[in-house]
N, C-alpha and C. Protein backbone atom coordinates (compact mmCIF):
# COMPACT_ATOMS: atom_id res chain seq x y z
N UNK A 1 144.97 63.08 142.12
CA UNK A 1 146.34 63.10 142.61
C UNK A 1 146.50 64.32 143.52
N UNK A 2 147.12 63.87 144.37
CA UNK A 2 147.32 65.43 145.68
C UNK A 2 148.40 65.86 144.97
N UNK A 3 148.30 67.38 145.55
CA UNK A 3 149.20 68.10 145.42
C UNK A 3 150.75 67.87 145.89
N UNK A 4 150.84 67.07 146.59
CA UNK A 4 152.44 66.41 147.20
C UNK A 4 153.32 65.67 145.87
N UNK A 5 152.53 64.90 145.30
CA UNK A 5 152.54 63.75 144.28
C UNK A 5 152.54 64.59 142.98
N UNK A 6 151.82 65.45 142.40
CA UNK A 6 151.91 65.79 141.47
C UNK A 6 153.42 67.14 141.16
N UNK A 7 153.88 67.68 142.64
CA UNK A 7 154.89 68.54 142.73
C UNK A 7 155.72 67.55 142.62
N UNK A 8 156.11 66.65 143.11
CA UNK A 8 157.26 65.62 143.09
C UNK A 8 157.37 64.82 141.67
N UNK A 9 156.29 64.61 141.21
CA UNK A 9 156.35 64.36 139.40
C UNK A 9 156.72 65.09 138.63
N UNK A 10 156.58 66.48 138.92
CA UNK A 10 157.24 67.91 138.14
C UNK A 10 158.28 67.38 138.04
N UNK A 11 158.81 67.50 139.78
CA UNK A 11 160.42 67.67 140.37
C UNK A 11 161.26 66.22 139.73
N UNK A 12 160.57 65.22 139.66
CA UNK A 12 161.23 64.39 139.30
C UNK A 12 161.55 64.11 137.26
N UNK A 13 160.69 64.28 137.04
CA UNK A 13 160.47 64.87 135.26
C UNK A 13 161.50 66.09 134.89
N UNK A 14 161.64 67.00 135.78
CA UNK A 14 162.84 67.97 135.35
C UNK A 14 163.81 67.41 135.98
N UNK A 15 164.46 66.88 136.92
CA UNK A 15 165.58 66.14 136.75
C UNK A 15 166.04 64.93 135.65
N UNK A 16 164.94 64.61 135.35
CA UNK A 16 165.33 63.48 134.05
C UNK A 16 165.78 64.10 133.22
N UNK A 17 164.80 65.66 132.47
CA UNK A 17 164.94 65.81 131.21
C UNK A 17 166.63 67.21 131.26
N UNK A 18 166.79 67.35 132.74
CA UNK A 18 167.98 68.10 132.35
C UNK A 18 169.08 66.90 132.53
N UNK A 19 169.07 66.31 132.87
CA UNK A 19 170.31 65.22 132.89
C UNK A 19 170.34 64.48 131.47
N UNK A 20 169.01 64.37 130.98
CA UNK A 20 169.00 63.86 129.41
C UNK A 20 169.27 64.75 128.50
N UNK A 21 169.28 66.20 128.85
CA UNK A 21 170.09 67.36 128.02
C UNK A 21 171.56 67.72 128.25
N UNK A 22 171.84 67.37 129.95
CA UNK A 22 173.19 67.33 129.85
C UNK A 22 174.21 66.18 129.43
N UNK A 23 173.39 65.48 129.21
CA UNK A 23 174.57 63.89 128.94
C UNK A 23 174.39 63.79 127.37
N UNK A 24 173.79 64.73 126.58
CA UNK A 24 173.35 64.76 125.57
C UNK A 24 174.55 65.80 125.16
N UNK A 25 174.34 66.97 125.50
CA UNK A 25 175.80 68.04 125.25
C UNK A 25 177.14 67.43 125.60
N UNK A 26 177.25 66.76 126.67
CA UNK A 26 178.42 66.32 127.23
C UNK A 26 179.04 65.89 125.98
N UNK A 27 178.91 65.20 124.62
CA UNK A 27 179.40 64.74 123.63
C UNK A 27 180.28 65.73 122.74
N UNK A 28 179.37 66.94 123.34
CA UNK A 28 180.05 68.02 122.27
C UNK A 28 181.27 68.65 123.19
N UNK A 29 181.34 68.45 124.46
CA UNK A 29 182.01 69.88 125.04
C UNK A 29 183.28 69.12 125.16
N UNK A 30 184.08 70.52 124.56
CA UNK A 30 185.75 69.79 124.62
C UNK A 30 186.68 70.58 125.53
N UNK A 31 186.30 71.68 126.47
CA UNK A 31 187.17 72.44 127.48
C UNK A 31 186.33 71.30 128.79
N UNK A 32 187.22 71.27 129.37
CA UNK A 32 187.41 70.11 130.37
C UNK A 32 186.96 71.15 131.54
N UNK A 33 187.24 72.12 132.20
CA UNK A 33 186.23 72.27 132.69
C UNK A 33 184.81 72.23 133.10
N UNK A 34 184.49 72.82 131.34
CA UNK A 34 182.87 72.62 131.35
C UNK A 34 182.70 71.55 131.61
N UNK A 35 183.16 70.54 130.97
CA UNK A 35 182.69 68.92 130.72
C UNK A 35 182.61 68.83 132.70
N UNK A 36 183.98 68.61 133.19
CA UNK A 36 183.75 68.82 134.77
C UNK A 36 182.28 69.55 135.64
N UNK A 37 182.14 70.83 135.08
CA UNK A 37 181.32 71.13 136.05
C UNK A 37 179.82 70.36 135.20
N UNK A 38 179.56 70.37 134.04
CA UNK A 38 178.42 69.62 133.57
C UNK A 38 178.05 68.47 134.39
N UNK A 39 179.30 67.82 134.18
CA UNK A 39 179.14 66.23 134.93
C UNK A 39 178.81 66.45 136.79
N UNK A 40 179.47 67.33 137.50
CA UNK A 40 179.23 67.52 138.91
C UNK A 40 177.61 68.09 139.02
N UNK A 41 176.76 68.93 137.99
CA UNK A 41 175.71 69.02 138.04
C UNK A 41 174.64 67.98 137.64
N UNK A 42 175.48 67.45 136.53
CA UNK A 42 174.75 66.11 136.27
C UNK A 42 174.28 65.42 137.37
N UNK A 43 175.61 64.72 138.05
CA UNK A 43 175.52 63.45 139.28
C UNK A 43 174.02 64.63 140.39
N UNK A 44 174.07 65.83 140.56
CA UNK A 44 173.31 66.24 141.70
C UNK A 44 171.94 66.29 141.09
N UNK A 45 171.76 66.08 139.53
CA UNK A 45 170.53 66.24 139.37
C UNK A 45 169.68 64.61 139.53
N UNK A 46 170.95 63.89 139.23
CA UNK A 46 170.48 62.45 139.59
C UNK A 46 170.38 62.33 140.96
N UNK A 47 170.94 62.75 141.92
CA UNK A 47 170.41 62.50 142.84
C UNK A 47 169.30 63.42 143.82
N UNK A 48 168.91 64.47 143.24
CA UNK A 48 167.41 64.65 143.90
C UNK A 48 166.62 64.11 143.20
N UNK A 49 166.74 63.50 141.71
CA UNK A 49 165.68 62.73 140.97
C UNK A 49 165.29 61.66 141.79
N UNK A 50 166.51 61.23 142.39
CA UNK A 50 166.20 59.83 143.07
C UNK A 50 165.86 59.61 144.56
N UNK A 51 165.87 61.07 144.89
CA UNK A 51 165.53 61.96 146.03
C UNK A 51 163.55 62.02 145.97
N UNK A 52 162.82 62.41 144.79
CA UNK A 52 161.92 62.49 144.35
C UNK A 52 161.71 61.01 144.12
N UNK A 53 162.44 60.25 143.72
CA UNK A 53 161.60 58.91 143.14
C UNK A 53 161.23 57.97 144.69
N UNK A 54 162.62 58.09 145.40
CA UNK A 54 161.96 57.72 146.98
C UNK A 54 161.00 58.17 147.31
N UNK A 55 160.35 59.52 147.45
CA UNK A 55 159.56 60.45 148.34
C UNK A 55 157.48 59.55 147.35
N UNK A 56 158.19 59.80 146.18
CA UNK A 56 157.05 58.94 145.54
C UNK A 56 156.79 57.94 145.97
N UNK A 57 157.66 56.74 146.05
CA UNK A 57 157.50 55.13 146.36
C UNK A 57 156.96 55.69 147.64
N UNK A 58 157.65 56.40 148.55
CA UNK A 58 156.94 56.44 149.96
C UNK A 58 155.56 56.46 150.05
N UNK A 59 154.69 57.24 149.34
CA UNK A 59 153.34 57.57 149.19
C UNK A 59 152.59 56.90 148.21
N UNK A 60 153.29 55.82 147.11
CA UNK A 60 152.67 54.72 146.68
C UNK A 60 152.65 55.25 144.88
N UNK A 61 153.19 56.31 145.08
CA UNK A 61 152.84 57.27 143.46
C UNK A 61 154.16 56.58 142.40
N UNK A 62 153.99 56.70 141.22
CA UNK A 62 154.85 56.34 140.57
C UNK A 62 155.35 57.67 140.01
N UNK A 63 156.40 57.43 139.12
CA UNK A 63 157.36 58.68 138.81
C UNK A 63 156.43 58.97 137.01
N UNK A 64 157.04 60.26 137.06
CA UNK A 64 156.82 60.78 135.80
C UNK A 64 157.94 61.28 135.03
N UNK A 65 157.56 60.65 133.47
CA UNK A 65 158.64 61.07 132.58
C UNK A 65 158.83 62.53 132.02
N UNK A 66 159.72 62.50 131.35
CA UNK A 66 159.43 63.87 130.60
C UNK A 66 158.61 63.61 129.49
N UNK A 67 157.67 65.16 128.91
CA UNK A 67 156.95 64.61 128.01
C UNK A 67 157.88 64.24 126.76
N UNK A 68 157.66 63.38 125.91
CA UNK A 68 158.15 62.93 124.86
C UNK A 68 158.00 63.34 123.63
N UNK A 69 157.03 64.25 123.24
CA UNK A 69 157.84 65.04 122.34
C UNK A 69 158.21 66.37 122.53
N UNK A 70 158.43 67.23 123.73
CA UNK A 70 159.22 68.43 123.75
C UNK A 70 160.14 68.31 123.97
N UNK A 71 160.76 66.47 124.39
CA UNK A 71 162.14 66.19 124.95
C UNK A 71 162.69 65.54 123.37
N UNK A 72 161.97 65.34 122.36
CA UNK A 72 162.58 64.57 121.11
C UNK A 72 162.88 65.95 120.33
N UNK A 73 161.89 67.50 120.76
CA UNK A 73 162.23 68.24 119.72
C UNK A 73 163.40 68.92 120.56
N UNK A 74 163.78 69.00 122.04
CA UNK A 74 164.81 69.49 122.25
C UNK A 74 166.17 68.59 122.25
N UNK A 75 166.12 67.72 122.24
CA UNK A 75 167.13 66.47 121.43
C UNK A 75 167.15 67.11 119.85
N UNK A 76 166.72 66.93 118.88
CA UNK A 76 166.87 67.34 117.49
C UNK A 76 167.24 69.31 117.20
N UNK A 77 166.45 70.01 118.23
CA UNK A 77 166.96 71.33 118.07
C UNK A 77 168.42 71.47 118.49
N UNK A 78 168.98 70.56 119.69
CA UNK A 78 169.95 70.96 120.38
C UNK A 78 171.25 69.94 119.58
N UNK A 79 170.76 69.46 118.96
CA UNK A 79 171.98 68.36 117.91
C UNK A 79 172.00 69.23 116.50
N UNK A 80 170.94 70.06 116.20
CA UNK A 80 170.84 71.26 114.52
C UNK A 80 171.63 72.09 115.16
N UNK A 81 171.54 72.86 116.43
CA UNK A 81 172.45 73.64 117.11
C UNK A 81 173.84 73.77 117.61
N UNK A 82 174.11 72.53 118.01
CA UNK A 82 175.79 72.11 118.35
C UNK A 82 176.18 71.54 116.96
N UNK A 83 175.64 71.38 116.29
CA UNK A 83 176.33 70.70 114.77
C UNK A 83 176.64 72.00 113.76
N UNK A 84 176.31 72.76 113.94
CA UNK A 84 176.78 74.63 113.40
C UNK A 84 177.43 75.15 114.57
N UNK A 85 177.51 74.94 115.47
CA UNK A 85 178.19 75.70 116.62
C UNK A 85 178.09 75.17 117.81
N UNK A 86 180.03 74.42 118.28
CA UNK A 86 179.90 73.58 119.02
C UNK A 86 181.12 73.86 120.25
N UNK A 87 180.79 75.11 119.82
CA UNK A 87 182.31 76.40 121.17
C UNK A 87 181.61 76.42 122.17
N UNK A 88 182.74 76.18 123.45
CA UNK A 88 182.09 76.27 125.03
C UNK A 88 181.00 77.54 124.98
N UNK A 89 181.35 78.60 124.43
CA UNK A 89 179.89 79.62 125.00
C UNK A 89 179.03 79.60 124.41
N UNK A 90 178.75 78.54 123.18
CA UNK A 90 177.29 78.48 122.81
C UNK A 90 177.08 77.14 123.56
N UNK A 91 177.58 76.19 124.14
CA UNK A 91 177.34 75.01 124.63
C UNK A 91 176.91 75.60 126.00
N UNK A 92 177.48 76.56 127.08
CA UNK A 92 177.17 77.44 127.85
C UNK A 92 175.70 77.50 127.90
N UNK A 93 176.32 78.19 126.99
CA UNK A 93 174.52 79.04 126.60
C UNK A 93 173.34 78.78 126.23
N UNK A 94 173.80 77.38 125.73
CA UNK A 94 172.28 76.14 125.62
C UNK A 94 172.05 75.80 127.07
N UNK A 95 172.92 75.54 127.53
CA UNK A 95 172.69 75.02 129.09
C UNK A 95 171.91 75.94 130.05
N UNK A 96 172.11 77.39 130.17
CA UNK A 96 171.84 78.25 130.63
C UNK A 96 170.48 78.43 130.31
N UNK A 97 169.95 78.71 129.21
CA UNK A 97 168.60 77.90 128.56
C UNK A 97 167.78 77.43 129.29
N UNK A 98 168.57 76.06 129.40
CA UNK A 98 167.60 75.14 129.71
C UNK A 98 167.44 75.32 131.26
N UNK A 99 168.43 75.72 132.34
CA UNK A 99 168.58 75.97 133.76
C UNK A 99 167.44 77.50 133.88
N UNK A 100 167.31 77.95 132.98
CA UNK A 100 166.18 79.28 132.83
C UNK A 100 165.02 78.82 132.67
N UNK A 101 164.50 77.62 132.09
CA UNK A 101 163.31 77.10 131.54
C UNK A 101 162.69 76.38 132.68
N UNK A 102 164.23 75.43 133.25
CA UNK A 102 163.71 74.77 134.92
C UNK A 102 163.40 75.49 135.55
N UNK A 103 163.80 76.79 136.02
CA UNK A 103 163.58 77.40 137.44
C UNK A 103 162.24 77.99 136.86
N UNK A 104 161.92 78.45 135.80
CA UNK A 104 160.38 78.99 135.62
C UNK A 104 159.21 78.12 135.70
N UNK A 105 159.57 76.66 135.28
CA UNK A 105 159.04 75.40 135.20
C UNK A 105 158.33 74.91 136.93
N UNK A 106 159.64 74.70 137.61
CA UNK A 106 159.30 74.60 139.00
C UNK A 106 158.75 75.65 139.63
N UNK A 107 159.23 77.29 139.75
CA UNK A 107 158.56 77.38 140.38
C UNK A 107 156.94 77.99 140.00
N UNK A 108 156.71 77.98 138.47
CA UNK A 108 155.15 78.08 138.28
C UNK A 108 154.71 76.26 139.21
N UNK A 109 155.11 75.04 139.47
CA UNK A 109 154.60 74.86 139.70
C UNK A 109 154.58 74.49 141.53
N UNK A 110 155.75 75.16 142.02
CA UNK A 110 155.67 75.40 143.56
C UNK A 110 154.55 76.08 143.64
N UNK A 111 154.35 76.98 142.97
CA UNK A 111 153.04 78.33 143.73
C UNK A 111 151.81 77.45 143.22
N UNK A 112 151.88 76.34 142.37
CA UNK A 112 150.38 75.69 141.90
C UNK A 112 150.26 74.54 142.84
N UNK A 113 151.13 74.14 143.23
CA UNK A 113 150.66 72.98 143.84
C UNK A 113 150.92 73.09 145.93
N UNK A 114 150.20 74.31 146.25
CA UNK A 114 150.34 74.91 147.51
C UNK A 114 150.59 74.12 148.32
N UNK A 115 149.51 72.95 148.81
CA UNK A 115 149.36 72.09 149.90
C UNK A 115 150.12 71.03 149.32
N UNK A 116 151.45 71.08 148.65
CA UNK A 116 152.37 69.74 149.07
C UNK A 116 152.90 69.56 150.21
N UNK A 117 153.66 68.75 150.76
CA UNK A 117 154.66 68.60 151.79
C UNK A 117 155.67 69.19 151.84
N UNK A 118 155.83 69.66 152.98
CA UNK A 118 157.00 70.46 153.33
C UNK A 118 158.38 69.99 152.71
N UNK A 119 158.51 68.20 152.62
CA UNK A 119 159.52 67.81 151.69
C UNK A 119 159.44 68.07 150.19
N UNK A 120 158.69 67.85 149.56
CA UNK A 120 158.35 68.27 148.55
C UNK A 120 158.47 69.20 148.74
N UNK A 121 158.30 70.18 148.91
CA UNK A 121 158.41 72.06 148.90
C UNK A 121 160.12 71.89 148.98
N UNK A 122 160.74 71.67 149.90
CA UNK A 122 161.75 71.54 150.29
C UNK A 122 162.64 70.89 148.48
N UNK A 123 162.41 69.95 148.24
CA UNK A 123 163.44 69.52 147.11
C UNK A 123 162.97 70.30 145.99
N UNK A 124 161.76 70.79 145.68
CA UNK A 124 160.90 71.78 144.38
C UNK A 124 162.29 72.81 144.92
N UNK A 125 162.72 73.11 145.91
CA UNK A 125 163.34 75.02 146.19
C UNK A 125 164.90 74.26 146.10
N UNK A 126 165.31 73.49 146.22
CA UNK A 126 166.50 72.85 146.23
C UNK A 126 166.88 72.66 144.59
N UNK A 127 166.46 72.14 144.11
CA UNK A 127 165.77 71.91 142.26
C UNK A 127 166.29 73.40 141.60
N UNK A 128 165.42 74.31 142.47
CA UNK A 128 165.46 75.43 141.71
C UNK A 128 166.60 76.10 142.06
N UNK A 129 167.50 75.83 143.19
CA UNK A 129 168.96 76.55 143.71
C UNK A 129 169.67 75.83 142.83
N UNK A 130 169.68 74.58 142.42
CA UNK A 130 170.68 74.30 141.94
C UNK A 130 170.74 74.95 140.17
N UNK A 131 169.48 74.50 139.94
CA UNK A 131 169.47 75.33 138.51
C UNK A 131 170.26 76.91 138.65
N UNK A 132 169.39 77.71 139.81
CA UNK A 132 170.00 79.00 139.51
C UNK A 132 171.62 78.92 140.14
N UNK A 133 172.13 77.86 140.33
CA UNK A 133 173.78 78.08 140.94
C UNK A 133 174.25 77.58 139.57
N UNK A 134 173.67 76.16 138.86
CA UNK A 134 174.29 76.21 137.77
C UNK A 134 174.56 76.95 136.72
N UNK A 135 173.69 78.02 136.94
CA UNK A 135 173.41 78.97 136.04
C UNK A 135 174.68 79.83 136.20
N UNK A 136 174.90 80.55 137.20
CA UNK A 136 175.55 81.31 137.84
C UNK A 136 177.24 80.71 137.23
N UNK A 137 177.05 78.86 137.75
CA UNK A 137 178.50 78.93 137.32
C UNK A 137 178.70 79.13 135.66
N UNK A 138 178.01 78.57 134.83
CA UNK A 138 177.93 79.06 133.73
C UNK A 138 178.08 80.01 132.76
N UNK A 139 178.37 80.57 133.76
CA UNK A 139 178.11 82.57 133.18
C UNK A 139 179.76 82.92 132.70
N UNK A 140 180.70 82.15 133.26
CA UNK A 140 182.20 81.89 133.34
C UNK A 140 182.38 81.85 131.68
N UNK A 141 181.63 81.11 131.31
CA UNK A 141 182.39 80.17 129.92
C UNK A 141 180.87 81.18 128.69
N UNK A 142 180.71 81.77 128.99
CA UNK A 142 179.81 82.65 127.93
C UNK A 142 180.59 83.49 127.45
């Protein structure tokens, strides 16, 4: 697998598994804000996922999931966690988490996978702005 294809499987695998963590919290959060800005980050993570799932079909590659069991134990840690404590700044603060875990995620693997495409490079650094803006807005409700 080239390096184009395997950056865009990252990129597309961390948009799944944070939209499957945010639609997962979304149940718990009851200040309407958060729920608001969750959901406006949500819809943008679906759409560079689907940003990535085009760029794949283009080059014939298929998409990649998240792995399945670090996404079943962060499903079960993050339901033991909001079920003892389910206040906007620990719901925050799971989120923040996980927007810390993406941007280290992508860019260990921007610098590994050198010779992708400039598009690919391009949505891997886009991926990672949005994590660190979501982050940023986040910081509000901590």
């Amino acid at each position: 697998m080239n390096d184009t294809a395997a950056l865009l499987k990252e990129c597309n695998a961390g948009c799944k598994s944070a939209t499957n963590n945010m639609e997962q919290m979304r149940a718990y959060i009851t200040n309407q804000r958060l729920k608001s800005l969750v959901s406006d980050y949500n819809d943008r993570h679906i759409a560079l996922g689907d940003k990535c799932h085009a760029l794949l079909d283009k080059i014939g590659e298929t998409e990649k999931d998240p792995s399945p069991i670090p996404a079943a134990m962060a499903k079960m840690s993050n339901t033991i966690r909001l079920t003892f404590s389910d206040d906007t700044a620990h719901i925050a603060g799971l989120l923040c988490d996980g927007c810390n875990m993406g941007i280290k995620s992508l860019a260990k693997y921007k610098n590994k996978y050198t010779e992708a495409s400039e598009d690919a490079k391009r949505i891997t650094q886009d991926l990672i702005d949005l994590e660190v803006h979501m982050t940023q807005d986040l910081l509000a409700f901590l």
